[in-house]
N, C-alpha and C. Protein backbone atom coordinates (compact mmCIF):
# COMPACT_ATOMS: atom_id res chain seq x y z
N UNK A 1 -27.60 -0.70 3.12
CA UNK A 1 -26.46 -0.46 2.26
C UNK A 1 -25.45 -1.59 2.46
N UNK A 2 -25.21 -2.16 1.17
CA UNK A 2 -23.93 -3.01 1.47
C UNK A 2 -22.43 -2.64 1.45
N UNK A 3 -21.45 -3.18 1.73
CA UNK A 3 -20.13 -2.49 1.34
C UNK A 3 -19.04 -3.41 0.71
N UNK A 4 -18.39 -3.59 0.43
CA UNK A 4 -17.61 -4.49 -0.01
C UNK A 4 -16.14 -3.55 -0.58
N UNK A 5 -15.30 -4.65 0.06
CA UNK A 5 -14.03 -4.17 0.17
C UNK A 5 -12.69 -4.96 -0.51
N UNK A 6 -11.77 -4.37 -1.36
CA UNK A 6 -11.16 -5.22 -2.12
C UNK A 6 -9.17 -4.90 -1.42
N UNK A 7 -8.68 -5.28 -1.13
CA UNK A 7 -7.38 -4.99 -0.43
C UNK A 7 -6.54 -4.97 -1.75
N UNK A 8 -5.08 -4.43 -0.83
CA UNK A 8 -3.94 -4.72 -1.79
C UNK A 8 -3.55 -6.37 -2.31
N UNK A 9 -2.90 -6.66 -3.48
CA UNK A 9 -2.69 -7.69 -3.88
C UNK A 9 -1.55 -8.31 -3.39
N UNK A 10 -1.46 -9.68 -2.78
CA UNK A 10 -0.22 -10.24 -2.12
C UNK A 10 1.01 -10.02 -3.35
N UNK A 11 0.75 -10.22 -4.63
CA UNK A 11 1.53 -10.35 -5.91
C UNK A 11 0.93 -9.19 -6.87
N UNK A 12 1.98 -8.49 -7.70
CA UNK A 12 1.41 -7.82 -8.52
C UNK A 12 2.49 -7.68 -9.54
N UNK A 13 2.55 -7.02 -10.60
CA UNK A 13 3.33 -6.53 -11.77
C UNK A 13 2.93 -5.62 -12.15
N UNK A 14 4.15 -4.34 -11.77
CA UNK A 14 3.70 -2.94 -12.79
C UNK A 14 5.19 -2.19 -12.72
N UNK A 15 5.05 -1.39 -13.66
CA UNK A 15 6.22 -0.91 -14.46
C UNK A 15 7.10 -1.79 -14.93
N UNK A 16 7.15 -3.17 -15.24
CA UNK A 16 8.21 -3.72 -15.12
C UNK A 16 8.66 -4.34 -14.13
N UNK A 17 8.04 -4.42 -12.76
CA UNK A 17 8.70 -4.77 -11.67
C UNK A 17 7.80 -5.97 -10.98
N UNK A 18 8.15 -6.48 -10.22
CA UNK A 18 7.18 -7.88 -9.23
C UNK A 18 7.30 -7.16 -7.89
N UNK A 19 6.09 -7.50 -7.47
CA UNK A 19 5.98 -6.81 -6.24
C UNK A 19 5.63 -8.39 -5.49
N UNK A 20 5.98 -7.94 -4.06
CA UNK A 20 5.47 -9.34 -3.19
C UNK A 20 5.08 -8.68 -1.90
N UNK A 21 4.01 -8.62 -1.20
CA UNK A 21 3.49 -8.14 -0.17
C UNK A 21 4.43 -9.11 0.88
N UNK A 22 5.04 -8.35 1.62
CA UNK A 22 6.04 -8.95 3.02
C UNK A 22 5.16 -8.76 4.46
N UNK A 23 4.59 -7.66 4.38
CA UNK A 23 4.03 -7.43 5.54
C UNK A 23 3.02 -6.26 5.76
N UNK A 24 2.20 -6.15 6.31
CA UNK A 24 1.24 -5.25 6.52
C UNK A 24 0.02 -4.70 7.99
N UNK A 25 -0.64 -3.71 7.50
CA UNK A 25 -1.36 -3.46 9.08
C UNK A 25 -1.99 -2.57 8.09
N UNK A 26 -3.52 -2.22 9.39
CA UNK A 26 -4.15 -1.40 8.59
C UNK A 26 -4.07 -0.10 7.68
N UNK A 27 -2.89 0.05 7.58
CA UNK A 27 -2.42 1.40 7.28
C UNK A 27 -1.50 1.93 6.90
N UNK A 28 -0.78 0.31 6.78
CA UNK A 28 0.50 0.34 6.14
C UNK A 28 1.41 -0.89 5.52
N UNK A 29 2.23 -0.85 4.53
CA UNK A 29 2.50 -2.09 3.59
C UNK A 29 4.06 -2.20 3.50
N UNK A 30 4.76 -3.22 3.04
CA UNK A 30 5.81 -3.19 2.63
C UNK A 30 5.91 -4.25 1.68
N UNK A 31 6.37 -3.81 0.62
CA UNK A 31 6.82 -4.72 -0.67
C UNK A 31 8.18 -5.10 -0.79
N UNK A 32 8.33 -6.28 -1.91
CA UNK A 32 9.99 -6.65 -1.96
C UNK A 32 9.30 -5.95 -3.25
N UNK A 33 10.57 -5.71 -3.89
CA UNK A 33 10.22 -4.84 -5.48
C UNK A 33 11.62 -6.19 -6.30
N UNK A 34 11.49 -6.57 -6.93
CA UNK A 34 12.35 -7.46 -7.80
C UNK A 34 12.00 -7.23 -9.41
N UNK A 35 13.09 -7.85 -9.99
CA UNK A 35 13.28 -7.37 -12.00
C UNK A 35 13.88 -8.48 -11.85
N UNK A 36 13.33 -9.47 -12.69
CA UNK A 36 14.18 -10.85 -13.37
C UNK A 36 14.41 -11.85 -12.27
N UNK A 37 13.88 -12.06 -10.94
CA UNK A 37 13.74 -12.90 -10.13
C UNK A 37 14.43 -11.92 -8.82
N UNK A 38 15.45 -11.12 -8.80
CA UNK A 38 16.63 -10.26 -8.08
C UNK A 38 16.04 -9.07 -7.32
N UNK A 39 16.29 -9.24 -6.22
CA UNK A 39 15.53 -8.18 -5.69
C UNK A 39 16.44 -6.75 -5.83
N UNK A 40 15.55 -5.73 -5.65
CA UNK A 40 15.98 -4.34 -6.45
C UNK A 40 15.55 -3.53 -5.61
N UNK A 41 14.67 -3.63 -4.31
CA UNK A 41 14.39 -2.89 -3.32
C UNK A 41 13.30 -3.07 -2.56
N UNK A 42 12.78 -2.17 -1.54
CA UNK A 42 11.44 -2.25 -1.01
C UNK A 42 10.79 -1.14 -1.08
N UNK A 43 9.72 -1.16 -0.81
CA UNK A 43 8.69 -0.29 -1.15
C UNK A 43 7.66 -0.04 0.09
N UNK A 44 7.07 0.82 0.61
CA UNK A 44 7.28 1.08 1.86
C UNK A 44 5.92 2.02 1.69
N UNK A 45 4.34 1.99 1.96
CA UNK A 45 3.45 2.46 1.21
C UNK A 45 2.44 2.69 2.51
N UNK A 46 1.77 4.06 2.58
CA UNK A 46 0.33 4.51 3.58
C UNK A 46 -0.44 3.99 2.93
N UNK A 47 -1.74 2.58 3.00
CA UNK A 47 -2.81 1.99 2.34
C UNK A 47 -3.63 3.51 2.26
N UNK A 48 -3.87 3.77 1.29
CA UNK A 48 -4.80 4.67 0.52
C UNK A 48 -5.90 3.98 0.26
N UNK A 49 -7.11 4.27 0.24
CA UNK A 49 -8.52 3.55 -0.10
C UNK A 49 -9.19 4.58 -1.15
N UNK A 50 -9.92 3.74 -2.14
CA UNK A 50 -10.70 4.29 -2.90
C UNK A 50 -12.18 4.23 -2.93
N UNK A 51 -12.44 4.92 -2.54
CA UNK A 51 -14.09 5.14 -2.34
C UNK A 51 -15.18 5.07 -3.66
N UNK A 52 -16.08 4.12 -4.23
CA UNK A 52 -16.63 4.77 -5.02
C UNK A 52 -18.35 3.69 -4.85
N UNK A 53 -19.37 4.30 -5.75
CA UNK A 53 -20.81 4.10 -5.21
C UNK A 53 -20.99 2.86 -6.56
N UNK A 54 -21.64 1.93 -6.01
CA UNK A 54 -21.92 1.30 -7.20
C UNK A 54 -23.26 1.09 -7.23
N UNK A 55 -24.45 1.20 -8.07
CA UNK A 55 -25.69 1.24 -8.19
C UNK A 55 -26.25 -0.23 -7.79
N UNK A 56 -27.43 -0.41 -7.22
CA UNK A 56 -27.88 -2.22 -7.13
C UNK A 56 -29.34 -1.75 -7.07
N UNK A 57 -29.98 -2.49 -7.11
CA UNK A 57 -31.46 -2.34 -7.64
C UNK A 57 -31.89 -2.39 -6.20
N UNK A 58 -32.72 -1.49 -5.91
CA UNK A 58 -33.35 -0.81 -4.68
C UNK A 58 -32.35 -0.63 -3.52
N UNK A 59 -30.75 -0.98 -3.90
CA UNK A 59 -30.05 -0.50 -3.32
C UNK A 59 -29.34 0.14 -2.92
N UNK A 60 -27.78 0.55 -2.51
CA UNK A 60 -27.04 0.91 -3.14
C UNK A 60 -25.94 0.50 -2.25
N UNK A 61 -24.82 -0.20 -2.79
CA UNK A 61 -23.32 -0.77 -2.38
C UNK A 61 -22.30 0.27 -2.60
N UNK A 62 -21.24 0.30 -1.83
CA UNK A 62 -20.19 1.53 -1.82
C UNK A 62 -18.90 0.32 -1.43
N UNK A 63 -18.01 0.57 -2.56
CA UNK A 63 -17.01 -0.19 -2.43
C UNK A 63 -15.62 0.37 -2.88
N UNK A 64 -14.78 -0.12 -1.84
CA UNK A 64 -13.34 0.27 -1.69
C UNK A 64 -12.31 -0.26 -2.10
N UNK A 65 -11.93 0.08 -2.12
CA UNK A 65 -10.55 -0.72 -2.97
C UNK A 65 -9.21 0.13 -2.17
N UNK A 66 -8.67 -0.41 -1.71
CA UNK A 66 -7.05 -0.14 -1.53
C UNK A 66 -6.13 -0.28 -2.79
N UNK A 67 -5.51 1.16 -2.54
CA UNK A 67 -4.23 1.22 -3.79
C UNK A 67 -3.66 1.19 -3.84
N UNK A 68 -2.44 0.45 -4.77
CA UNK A 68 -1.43 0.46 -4.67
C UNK A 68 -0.75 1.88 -5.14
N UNK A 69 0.46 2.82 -4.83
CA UNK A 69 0.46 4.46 -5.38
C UNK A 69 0.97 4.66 -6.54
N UNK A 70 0.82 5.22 -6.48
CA UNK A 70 0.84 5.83 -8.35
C UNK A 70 2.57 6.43 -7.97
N UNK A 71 2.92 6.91 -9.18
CA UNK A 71 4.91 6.72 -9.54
C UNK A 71 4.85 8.31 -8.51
N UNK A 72 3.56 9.30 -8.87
CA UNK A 72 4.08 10.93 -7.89
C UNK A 72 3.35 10.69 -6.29
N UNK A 73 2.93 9.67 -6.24
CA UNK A 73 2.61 9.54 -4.69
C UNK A 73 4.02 9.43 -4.09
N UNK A 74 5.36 8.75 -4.47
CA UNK A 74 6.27 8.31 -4.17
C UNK A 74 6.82 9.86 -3.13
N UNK A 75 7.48 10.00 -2.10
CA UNK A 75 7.68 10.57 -1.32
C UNK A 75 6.99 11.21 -0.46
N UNK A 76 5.89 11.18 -0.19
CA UNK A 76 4.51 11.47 0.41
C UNK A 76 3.94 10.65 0.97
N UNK A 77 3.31 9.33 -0.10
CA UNK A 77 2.67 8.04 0.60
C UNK A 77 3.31 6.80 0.19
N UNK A 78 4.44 7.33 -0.02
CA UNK A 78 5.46 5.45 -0.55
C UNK A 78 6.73 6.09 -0.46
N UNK A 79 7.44 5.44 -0.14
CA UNK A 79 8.81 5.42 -0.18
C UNK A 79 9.77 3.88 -0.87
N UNK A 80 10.52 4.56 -1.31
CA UNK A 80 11.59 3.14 -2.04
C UNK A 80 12.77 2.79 -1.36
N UNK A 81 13.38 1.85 -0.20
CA UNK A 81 14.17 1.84 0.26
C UNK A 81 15.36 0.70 -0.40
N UNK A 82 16.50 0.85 -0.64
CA UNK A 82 17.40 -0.34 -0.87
C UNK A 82 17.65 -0.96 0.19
N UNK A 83 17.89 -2.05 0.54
CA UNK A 83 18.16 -2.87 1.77
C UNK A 83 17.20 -3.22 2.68
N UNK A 84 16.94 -4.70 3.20
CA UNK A 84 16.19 -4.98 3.59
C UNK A 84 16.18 -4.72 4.83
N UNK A 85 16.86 -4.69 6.01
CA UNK A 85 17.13 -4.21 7.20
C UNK A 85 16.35 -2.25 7.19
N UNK A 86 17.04 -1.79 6.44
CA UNK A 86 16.68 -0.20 6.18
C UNK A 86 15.21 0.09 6.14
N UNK A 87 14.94 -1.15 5.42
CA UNK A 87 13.35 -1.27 4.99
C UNK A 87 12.26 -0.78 5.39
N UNK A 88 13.00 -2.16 6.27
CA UNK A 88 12.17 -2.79 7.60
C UNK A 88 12.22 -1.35 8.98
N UNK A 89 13.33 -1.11 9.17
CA UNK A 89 13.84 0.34 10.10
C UNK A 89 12.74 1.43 9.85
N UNK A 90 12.27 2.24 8.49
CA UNK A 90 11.34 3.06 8.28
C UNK A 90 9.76 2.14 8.26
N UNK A 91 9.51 0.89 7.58
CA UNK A 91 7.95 0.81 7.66
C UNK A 91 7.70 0.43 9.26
N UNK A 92 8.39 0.09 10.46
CA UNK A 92 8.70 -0.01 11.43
C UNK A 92 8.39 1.30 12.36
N UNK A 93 8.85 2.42 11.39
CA UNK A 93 8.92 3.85 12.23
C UNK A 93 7.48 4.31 12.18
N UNK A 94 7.00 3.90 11.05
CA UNK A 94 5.44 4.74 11.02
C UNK A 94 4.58 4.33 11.89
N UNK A 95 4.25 5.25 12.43
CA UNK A 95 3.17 5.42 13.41
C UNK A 95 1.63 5.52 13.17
N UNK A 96 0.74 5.26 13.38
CA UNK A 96 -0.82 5.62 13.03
C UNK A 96 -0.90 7.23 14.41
N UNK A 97 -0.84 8.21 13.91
CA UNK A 97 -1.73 9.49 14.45
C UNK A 97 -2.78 9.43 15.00
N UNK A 98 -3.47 9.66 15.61
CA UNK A 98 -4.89 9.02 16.03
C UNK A 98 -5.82 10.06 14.95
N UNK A 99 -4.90 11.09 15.13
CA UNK A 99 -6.17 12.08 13.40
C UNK A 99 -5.88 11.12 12.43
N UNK A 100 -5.31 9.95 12.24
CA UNK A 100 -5.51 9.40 10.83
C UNK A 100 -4.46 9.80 9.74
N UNK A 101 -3.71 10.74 10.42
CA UNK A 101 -2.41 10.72 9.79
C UNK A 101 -1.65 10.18 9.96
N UNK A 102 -0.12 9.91 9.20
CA UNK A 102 0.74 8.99 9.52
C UNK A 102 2.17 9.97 10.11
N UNK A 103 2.78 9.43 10.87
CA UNK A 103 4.04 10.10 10.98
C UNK A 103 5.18 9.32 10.98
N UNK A 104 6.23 9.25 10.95
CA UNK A 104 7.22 8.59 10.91
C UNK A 104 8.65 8.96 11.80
N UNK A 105 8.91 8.23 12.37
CA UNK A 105 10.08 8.51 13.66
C UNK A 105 11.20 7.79 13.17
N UNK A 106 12.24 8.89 13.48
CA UNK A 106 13.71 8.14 13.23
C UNK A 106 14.34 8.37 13.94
């Protein structure tokens, strides 16, 4: 079986907004969020993975993709912080669980 794995994007555009990957770990992300060059906040995200099977001739490959969250993941597995210091203070706090959950200390 092969696997192949596709990560979050250093740069992206959605809703309207520019995202710029600042920093990361297995399990966790932080974005600058900017509109019109100006930054507008950060974004503060649990890497979610997507699992799915892709067919290959006498084979079969299973490939992942990390997501970026959708607008109702927001308070659960993303958070939006103003200020960059603040940001940095919560994606800083999260912890890896050893069950694979995340927790967060303040």
């Amino acid at each position: 079986m092969m696997t192949h794995f596709e990560k979050l994007p250093l740069t992206l555009r959605r809703n309207g907004y520019d995202y710029t990957l600042l920093e990361r770990t297995e399990y966790k992300a932080i974005y600058l969020q900017e509109l019109d060059g100006k930054e507008v906040a950060y974004e503060i995200l649990r890497i979610q993975k997507n699992k799915s099977t892709l067919p290959r001739v006498g084979d079969e490959s299973v490939f992942y993709k990390e997501i970026f969250p959708k607008n109702e993941d927001f308070g659960l597995n993303a958070w939006t912080v103003k200020g960059k210091e603040k940001a940095f203070k919560l994606y800083h706090s999260i912890m890896s669980a050893s069950n694979g959950q995340l927790e967060i200390k303040f």
